[in-house]
Protein backbone atom coordinates (compact mmCIF):
# COMPACT_ATOMS: atom_id res chain seq x y z
CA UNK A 1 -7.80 39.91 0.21
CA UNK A 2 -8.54 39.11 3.86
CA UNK A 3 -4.77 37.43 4.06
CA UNK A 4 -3.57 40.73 3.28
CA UNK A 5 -5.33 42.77 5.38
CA UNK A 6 -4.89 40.44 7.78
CA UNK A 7 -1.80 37.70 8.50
CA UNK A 8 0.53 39.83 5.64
CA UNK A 9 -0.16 42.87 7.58
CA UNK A 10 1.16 41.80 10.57
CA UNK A 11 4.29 40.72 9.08
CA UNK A 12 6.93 43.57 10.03
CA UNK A 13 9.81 42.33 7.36
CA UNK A 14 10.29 46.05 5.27
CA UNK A 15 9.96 44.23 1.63
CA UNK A 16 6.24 42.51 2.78
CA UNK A 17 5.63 46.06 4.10
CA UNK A 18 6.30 47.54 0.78
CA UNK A 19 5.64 44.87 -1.27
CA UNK A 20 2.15 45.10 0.49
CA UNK A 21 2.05 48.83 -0.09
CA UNK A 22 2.42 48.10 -3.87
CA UNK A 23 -0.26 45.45 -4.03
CA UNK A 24 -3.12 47.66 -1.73
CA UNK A 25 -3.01 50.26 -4.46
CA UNK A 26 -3.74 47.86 -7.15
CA UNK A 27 -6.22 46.08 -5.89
CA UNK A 28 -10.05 46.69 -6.04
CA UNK A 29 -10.91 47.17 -2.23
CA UNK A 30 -14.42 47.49 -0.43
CA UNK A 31 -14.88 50.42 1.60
CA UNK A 32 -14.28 48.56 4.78
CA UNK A 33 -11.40 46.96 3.42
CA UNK A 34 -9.88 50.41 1.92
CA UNK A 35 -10.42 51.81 5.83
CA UNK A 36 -8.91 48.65 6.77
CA UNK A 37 -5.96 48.98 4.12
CA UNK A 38 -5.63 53.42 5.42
CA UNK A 39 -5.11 52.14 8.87
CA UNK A 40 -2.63 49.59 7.88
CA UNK A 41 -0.68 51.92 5.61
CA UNK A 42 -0.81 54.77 8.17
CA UNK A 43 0.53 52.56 10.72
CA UNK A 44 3.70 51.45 8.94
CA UNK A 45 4.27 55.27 8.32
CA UNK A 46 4.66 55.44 12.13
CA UNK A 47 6.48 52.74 12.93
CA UNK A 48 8.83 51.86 9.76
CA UNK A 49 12.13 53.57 9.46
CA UNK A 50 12.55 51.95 6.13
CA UNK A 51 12.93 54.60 2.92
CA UNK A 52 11.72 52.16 0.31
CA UNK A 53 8.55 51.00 3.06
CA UNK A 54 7.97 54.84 3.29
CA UNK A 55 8.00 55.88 0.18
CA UNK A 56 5.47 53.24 -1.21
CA UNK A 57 3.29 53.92 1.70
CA UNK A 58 3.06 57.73 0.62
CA UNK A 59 2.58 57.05 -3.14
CA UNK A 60 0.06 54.42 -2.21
CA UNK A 61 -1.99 57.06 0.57
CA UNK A 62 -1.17 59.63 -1.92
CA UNK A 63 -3.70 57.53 -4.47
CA UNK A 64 -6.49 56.57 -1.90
CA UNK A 65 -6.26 60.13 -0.96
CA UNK A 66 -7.25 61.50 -4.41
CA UNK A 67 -10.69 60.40 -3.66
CA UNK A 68 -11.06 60.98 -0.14
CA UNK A 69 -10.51 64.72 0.89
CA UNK A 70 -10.60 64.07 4.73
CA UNK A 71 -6.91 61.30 3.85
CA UNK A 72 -6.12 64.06 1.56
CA UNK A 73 -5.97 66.94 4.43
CA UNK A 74 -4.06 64.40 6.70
CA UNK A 75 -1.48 63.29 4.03
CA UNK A 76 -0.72 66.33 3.12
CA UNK A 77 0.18 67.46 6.73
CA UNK A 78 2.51 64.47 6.73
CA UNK A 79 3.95 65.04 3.61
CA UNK A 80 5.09 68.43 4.15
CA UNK A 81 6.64 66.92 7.25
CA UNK A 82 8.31 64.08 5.28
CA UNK A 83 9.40 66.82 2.86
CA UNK A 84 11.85 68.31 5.26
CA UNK A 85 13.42 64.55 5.78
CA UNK A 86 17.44 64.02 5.81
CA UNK A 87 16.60 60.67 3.53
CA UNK A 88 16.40 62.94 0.29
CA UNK A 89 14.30 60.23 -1.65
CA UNK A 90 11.23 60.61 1.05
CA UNK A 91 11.80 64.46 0.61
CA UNK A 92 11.58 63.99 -3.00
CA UNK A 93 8.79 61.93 -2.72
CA UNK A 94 7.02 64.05 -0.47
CA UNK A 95 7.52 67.09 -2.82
CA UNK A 96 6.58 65.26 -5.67
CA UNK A 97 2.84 64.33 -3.89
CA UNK A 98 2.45 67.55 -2.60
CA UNK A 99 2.43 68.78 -6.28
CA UNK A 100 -0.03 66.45 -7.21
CA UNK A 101 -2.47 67.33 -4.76
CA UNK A 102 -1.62 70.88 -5.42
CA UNK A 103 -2.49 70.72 -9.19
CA UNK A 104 -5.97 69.11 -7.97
CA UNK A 105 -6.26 72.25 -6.06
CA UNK A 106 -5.78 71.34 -2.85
């Protein structure tokens, strides 16, 4: 796990980004590693103008957020940013989230 969150993270190829994405929200994390794994995740949303590195990033925030309410309140800013995106799969994406959270009530 520390690999990932560590020497993989740094690695700025889009499919390890992704890929990484992916593998963060299937695996079992501590709570320092989950921080550890937000700050990662959020980061690649800022710097990454790859659709596919986006979009896995968002679904992968989007479950980490489910539990956390302060992520939730700060994804869901983002996403109704992303929604309004030219790349039409991020806005679908982004829609598609935002839905989610709104059926938890948020």
């Amino acid at each position: 796990m520390e690999r990932l969150l560590s020497e993989v993270s740094e690695v700025r190829q889009p499919s390890v980004q992704w890929h990484l994405a992916q593998m963060l929200g299937q695996l079992a994390l501590s709570p320092r590693q989950r921080a550890r794994a937000i700050r990662l995740l959020k980061r690649n949303l800022d710097e990454s103008t790859d659709w596919i590195v986006t979009n896995y990033t968002l679904e992968t925030l989007a479950m980490f957020a489910a539990g956390d309410r302060v992520l939730r309140r700060d994804l869901i800013g983002r996403l109704q940013r992303y929604r309004r995106e030219k790349r039409t799969s991020i806005a679908k994406r982004a829609e598609k989230l935002l839905a989610r959270f709104r059926a938890l009530g948020e």
